[in-house]
PDB file of N, CA and C in Angstrom:
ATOM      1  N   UNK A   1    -130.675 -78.222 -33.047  1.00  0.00           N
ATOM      2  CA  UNK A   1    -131.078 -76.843 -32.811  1.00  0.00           C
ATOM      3  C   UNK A   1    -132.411 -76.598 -33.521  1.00  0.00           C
ATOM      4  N   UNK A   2    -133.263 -76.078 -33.147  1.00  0.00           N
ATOM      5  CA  UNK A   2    -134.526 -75.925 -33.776  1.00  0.00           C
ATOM      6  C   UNK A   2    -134.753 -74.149 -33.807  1.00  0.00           C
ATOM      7  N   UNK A   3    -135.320 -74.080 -35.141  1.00  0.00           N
ATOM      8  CA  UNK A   3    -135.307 -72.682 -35.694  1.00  0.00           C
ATOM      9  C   UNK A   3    -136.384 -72.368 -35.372  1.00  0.00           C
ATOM     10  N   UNK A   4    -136.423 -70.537 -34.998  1.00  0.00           N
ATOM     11  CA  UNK A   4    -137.947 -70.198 -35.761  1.00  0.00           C
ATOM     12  C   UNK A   4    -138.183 -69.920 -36.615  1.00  0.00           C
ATOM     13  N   UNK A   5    -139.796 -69.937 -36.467  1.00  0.00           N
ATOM     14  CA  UNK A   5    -140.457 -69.861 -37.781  1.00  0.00           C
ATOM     15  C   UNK A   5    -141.353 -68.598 -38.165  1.00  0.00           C
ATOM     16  N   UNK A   6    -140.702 -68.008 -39.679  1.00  0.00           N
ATOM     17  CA  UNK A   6    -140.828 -66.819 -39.844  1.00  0.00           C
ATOM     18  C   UNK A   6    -142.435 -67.035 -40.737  1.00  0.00           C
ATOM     19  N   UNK A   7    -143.078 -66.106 -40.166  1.00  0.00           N
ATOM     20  CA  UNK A   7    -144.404 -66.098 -40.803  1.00  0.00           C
ATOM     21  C   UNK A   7    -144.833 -65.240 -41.383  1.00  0.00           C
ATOM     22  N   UNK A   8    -144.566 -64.245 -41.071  1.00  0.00           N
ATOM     23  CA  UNK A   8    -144.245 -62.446 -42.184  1.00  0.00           C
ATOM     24  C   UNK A   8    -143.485 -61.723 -42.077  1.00  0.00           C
ATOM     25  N   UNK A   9    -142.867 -60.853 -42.800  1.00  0.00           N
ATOM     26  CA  UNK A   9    -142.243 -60.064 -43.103  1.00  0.00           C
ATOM     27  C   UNK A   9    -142.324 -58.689 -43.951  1.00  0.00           C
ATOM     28  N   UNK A  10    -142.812 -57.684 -43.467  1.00  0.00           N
ATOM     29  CA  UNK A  10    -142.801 -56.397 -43.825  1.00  0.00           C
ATOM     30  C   UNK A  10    -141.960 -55.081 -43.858  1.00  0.00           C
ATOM     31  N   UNK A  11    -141.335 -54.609 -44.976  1.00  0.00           N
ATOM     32  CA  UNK A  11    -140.692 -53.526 -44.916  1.00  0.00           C
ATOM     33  C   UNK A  11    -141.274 -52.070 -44.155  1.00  0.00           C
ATOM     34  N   UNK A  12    -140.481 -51.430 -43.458  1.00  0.00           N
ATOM     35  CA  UNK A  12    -141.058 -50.437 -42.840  1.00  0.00           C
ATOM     36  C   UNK A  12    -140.291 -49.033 -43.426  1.00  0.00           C
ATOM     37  N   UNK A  13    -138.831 -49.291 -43.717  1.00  0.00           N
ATOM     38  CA  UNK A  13    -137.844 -48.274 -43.920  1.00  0.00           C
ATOM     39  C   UNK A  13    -136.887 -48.681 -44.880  1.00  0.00           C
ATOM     40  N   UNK A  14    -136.510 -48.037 -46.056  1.00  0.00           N
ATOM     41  CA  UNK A  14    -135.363 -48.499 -46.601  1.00  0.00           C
ATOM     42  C   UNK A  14    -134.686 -47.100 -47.208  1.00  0.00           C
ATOM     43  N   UNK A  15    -133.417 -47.530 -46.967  1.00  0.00           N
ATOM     44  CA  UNK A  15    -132.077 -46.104 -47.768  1.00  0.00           C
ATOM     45  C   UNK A  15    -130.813 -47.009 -47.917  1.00  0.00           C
ATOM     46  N   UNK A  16    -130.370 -46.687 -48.531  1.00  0.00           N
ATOM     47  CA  UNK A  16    -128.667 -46.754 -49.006  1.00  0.00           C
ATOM     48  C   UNK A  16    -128.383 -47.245 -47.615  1.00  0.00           C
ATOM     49  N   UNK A  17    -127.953 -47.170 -46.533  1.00  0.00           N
ATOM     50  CA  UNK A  17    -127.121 -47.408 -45.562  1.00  0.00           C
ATOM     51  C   UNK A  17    -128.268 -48.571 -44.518  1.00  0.00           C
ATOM     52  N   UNK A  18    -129.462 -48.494 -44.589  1.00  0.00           N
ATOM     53  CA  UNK A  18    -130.309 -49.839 -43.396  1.00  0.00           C
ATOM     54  C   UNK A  18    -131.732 -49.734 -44.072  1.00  0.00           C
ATOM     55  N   UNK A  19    -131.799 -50.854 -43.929  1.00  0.00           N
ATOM     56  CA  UNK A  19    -133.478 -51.448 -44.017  1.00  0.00           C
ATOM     57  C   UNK A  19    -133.693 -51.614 -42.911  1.00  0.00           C
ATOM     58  N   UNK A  20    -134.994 -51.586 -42.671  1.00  0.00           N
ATOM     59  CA  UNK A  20    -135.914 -51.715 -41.196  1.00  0.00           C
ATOM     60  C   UNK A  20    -137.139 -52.950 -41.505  1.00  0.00           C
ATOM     61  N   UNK A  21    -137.522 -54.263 -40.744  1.00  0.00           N
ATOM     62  CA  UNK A  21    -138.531 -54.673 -41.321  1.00  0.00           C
ATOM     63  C   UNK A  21    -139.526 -54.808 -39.707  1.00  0.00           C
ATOM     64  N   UNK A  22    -140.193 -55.345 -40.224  1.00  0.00           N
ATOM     65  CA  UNK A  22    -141.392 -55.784 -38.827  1.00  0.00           C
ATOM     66  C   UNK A  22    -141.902 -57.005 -39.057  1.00  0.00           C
ATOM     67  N   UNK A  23    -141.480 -57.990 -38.569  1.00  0.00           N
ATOM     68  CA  UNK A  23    -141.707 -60.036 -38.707  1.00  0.00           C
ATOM     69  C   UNK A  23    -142.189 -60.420 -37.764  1.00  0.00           C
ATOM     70  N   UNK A  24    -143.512 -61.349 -38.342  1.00  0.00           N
ATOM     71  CA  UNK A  24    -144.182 -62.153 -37.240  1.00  0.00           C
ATOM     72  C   UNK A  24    -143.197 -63.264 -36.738  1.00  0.00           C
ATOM     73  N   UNK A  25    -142.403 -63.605 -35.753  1.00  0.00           N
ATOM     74  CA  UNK A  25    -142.071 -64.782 -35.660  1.00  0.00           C
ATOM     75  C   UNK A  25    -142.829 -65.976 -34.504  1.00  0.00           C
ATOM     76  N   UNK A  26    -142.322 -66.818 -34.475  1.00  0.00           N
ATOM     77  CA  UNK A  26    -143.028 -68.041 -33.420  1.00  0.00           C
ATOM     78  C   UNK A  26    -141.660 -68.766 -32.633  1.00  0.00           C
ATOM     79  N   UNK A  27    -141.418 -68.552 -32.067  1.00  0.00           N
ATOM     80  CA  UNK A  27    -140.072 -69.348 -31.484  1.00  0.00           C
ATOM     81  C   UNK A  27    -140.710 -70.217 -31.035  1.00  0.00           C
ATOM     82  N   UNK A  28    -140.124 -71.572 -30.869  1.00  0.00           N
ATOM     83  CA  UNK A  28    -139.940 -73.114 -30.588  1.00  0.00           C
ATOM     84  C   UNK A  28    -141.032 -72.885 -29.193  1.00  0.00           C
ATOM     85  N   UNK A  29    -142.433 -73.491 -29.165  1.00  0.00           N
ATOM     86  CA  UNK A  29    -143.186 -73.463 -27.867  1.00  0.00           C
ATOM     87  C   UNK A  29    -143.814 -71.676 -27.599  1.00  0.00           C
ATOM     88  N   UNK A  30    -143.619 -71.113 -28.534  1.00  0.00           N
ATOM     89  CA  UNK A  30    -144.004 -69.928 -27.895  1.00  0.00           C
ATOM     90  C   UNK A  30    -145.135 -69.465 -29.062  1.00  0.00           C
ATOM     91  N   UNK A  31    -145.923 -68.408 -28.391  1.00  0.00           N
ATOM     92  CA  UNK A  31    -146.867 -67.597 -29.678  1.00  0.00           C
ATOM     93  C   UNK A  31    -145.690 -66.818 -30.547  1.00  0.00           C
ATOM     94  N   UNK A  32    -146.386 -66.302 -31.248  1.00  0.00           N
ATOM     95  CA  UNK A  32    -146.097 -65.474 -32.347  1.00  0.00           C
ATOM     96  C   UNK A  32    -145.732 -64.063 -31.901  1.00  0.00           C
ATOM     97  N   UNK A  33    -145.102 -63.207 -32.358  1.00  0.00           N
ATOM     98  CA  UNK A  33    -144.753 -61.852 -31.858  1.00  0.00           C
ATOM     99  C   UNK A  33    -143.902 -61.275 -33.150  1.00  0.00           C
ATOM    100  N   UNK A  34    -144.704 -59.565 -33.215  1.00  0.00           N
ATOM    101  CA  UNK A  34    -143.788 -58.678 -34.053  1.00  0.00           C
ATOM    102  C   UNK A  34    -142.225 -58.410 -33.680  1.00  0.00           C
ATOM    103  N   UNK A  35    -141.284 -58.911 -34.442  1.00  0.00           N
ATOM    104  CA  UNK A  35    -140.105 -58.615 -34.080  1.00  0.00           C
ATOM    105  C   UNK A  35    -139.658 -57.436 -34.930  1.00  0.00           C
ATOM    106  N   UNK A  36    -138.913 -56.523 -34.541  1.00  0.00           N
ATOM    107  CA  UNK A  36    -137.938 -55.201 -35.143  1.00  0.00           C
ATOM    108  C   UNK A  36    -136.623 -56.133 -36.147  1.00  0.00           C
ATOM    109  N   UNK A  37    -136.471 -55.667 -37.542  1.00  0.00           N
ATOM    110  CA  UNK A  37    -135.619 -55.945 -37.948  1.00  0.00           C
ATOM    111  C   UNK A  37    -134.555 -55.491 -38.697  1.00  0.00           C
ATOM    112  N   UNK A  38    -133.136 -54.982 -38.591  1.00  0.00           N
ATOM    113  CA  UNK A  38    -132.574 -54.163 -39.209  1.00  0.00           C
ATOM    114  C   UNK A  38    -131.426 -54.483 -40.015  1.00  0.00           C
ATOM    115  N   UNK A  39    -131.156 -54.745 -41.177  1.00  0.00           N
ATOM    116  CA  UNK A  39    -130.566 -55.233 -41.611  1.00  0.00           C
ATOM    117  C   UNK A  39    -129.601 -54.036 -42.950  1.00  0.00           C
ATOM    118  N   UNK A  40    -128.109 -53.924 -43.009  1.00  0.00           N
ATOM    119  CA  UNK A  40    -127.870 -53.724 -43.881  1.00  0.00           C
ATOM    120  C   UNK A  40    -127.698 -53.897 -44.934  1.00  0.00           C
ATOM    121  N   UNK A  41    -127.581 -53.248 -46.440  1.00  0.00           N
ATOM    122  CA  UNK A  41    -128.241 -53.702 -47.511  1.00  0.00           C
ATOM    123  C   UNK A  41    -127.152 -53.980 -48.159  1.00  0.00           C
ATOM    124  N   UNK A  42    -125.781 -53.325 -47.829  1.00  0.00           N
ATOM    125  CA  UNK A  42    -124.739 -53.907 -48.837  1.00  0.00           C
ATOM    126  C   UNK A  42    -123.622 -54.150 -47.754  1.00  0.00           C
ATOM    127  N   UNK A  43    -122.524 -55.020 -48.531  1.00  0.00           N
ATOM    128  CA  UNK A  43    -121.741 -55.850 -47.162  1.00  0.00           C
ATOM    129  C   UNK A  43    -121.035 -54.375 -46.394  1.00  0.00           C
ATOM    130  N   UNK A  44    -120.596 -55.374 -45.252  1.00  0.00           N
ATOM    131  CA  UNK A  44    -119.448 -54.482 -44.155  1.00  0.00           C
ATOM    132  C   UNK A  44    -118.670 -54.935 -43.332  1.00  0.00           C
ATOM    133  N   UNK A  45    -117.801 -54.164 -42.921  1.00  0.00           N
ATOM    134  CA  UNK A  45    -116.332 -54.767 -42.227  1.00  0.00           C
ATOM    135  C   UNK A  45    -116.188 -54.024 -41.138  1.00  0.00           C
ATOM    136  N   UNK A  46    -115.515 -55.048 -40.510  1.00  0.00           N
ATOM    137  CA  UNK A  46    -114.914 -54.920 -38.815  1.00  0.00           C
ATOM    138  C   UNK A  46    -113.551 -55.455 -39.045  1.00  0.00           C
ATOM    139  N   UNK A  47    -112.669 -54.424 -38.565  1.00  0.00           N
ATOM    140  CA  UNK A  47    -111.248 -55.172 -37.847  1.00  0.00           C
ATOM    141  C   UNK A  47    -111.039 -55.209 -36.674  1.00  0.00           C
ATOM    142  N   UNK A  48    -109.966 -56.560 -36.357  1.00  0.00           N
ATOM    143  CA  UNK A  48    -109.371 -56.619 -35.067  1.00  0.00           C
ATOM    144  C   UNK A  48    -107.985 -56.185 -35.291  1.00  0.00           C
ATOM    145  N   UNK A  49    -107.222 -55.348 -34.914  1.00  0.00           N
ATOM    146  CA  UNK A  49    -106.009 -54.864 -35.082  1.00  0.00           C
ATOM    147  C   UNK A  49    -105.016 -55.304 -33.796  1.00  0.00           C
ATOM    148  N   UNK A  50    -104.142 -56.406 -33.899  1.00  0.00           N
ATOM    149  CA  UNK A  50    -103.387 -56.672 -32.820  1.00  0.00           C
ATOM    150  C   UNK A  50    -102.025 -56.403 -33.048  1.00  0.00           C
ATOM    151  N   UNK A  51    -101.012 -56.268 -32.247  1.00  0.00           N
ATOM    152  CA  UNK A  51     -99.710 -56.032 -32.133  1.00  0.00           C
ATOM    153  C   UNK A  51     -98.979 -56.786 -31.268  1.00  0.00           C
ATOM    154  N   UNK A  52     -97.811 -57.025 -30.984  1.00  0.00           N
ATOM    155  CA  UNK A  52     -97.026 -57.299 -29.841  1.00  0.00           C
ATOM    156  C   UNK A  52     -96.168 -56.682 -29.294  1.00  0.00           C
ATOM    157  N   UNK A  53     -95.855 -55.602 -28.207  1.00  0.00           N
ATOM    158  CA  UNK A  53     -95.313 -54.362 -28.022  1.00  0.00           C
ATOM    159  C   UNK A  53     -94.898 -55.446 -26.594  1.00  0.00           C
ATOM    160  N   UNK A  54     -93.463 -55.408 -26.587  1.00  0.00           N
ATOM    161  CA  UNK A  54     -92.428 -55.330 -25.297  1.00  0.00           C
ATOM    162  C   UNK A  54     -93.662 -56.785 -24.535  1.00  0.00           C
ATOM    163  N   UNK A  55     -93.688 -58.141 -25.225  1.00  0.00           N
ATOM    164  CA  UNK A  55     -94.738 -59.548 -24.672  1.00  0.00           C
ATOM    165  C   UNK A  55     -95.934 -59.415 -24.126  1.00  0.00           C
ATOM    166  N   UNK A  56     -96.493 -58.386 -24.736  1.00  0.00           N
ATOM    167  CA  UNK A  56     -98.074 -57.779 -24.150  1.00  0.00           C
ATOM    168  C   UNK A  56     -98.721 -57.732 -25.387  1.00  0.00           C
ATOM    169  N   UNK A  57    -100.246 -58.464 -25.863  1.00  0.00           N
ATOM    170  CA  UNK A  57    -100.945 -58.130 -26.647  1.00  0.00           C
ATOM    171  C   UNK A  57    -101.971 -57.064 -26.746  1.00  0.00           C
ATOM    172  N   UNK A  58    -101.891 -56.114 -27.616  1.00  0.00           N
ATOM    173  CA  UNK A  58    -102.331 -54.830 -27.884  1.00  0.00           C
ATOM    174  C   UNK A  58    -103.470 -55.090 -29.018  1.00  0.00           C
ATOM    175  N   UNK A  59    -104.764 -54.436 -28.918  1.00  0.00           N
ATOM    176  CA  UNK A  59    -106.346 -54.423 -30.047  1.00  0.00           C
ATOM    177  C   UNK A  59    -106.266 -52.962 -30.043  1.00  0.00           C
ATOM    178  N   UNK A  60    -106.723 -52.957 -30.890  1.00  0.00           N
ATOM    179  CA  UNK A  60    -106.526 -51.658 -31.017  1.00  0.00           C
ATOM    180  C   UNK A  60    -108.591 -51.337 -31.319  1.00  0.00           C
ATOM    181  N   UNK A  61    -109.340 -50.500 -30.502  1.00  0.00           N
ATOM    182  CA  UNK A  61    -110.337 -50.025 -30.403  1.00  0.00           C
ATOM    183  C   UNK A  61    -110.925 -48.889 -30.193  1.00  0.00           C
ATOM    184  N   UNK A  62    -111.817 -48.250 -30.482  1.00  0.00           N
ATOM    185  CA  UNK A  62    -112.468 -46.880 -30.597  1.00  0.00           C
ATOM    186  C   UNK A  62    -113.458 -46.958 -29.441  1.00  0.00           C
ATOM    187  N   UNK A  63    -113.629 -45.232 -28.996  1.00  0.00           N
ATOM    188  CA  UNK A  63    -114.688 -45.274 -27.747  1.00  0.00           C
ATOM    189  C   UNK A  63    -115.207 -44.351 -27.982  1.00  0.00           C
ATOM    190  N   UNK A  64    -116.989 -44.387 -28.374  1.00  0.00           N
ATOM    191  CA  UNK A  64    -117.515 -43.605 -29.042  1.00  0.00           C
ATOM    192  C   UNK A  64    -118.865 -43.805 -27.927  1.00  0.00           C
ATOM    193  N   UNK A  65    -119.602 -42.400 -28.371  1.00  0.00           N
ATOM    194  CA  UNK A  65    -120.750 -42.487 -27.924  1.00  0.00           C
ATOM    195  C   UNK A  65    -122.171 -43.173 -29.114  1.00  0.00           C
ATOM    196  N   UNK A  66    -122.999 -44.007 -28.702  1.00  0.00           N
ATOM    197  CA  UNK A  66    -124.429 -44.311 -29.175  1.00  0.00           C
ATOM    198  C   UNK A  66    -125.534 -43.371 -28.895  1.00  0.00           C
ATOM    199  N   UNK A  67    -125.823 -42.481 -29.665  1.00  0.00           N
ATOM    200  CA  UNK A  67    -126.819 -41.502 -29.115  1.00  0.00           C
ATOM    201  C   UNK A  67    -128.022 -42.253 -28.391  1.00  0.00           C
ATOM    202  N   UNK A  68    -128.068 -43.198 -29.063  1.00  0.00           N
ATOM    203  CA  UNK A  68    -129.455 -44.149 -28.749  1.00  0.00           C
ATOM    204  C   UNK A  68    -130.246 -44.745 -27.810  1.00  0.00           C
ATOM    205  N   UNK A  69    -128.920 -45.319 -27.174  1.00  0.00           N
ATOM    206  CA  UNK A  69    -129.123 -45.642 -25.764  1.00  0.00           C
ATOM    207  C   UNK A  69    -128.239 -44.716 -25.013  1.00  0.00           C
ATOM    208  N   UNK A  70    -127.892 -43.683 -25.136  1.00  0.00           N
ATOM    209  CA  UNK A  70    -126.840 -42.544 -24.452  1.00  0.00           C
ATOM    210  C   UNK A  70    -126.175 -42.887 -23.662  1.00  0.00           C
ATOM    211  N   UNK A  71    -125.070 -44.162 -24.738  1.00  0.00           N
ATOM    212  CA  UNK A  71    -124.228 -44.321 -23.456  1.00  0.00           C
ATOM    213  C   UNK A  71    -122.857 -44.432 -24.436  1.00  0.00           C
ATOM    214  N   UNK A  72    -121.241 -44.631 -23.416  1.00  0.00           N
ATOM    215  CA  UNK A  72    -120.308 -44.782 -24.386  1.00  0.00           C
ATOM    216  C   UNK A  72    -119.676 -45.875 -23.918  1.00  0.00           C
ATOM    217  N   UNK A  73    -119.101 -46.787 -25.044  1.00  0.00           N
ATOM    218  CA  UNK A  73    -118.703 -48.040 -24.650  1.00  0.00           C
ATOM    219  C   UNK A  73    -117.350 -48.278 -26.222  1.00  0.00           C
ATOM    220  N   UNK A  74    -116.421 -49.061 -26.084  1.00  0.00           N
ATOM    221  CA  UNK A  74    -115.836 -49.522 -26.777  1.00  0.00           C
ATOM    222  C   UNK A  74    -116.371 -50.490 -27.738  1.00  0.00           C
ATOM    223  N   UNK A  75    -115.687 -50.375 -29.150  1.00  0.00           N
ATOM    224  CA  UNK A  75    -115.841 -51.236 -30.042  1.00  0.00           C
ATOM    225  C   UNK A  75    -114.441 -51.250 -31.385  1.00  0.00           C
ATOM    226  N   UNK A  76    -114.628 -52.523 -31.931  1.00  0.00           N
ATOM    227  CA  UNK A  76    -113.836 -52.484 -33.237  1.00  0.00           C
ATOM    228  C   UNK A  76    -114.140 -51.510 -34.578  1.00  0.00           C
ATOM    229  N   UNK A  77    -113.185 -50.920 -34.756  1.00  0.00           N
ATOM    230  CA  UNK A  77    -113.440 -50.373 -35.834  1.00  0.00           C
ATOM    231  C   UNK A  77    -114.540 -50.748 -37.198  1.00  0.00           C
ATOM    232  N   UNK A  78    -115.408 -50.488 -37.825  1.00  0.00           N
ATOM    233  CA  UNK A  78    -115.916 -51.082 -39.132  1.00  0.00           C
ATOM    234  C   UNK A  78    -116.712 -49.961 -39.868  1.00  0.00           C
ATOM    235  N   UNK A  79    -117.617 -50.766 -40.825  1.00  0.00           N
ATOM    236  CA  UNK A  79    -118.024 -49.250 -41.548  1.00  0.00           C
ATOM    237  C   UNK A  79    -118.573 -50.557 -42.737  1.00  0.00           C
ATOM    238  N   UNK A  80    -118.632 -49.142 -43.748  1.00  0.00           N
ATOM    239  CA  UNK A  80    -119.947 -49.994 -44.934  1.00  0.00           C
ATOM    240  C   UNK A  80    -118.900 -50.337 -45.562  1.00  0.00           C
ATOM    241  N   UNK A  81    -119.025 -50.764 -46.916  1.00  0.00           N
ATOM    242  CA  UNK A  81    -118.052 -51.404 -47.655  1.00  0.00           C
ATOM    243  C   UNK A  81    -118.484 -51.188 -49.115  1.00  0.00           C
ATOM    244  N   UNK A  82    -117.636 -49.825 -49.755  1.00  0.00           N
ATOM    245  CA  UNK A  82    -117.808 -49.255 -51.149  1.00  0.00           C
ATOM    246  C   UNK A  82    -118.052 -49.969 -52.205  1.00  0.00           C
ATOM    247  N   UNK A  83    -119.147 -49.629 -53.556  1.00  0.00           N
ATOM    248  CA  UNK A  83    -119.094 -50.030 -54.606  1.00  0.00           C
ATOM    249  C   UNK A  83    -118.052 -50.398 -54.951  1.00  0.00           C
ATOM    250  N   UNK A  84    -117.258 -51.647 -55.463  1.00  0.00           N
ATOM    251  CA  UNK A  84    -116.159 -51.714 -56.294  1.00  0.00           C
ATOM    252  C   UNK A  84    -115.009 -52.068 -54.998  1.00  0.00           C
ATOM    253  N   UNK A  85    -115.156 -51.764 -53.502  1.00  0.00           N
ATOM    254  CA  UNK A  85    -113.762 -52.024 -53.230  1.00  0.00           C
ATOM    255  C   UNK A  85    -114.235 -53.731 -52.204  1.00  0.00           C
ATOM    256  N   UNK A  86    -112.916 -54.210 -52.013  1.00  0.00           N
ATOM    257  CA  UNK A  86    -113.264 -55.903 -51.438  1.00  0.00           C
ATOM    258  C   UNK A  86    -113.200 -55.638 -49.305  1.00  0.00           C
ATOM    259  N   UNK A  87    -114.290 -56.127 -49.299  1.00  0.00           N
ATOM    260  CA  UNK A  87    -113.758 -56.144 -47.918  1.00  0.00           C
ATOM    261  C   UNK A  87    -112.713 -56.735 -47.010  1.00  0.00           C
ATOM    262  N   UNK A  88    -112.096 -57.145 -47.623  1.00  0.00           N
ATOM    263  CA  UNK A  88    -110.512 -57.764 -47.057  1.00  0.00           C
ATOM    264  C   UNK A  88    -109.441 -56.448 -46.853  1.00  0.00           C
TER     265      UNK A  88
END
């Protein structure tokens, strides 16, 4: 597998809950290009919640709207993950 290669990296945004950066990268054969980067700053968790109700497997999932792209779609539950508590 061949990586790219990161050539800068600049902060644009930072708070408690996301950093934002802006990175030159070069993928394998290609030029260089500003990529968007968003990364959170302290860990976080997702569950999969399954059951077995009457030989049928049951997930259990939320259906929320993304203002962002204004649309609504399903996903697993998750969230940030408190000073002091374990994400397990």
């Amino acid at each position: 597998m061949v990586k790219w290669h990161v050539h800068s990296e600049r902060r644009i945004y930072e708070s408690p809950w996301v950093n934002l950066a802006l990175t030159t990268v070069e993928p394998p054969g290609a030029e260089p290009f500003e990529h968007h980067v968003i990364r959170a700053p302290g860990p976080a968790a997702g569950c999969v919640i399954t059951r077995g109700l009457r030989n049928q497997q049951e997930v259990l999932l939320i259906f929320r709207h993304r203002f962002i792209t204004d649309t609504w779609g399903w996903e697993i539950p998750a969230g940030g993950v408190d000073t002091g508590d374990n994400a397990e």
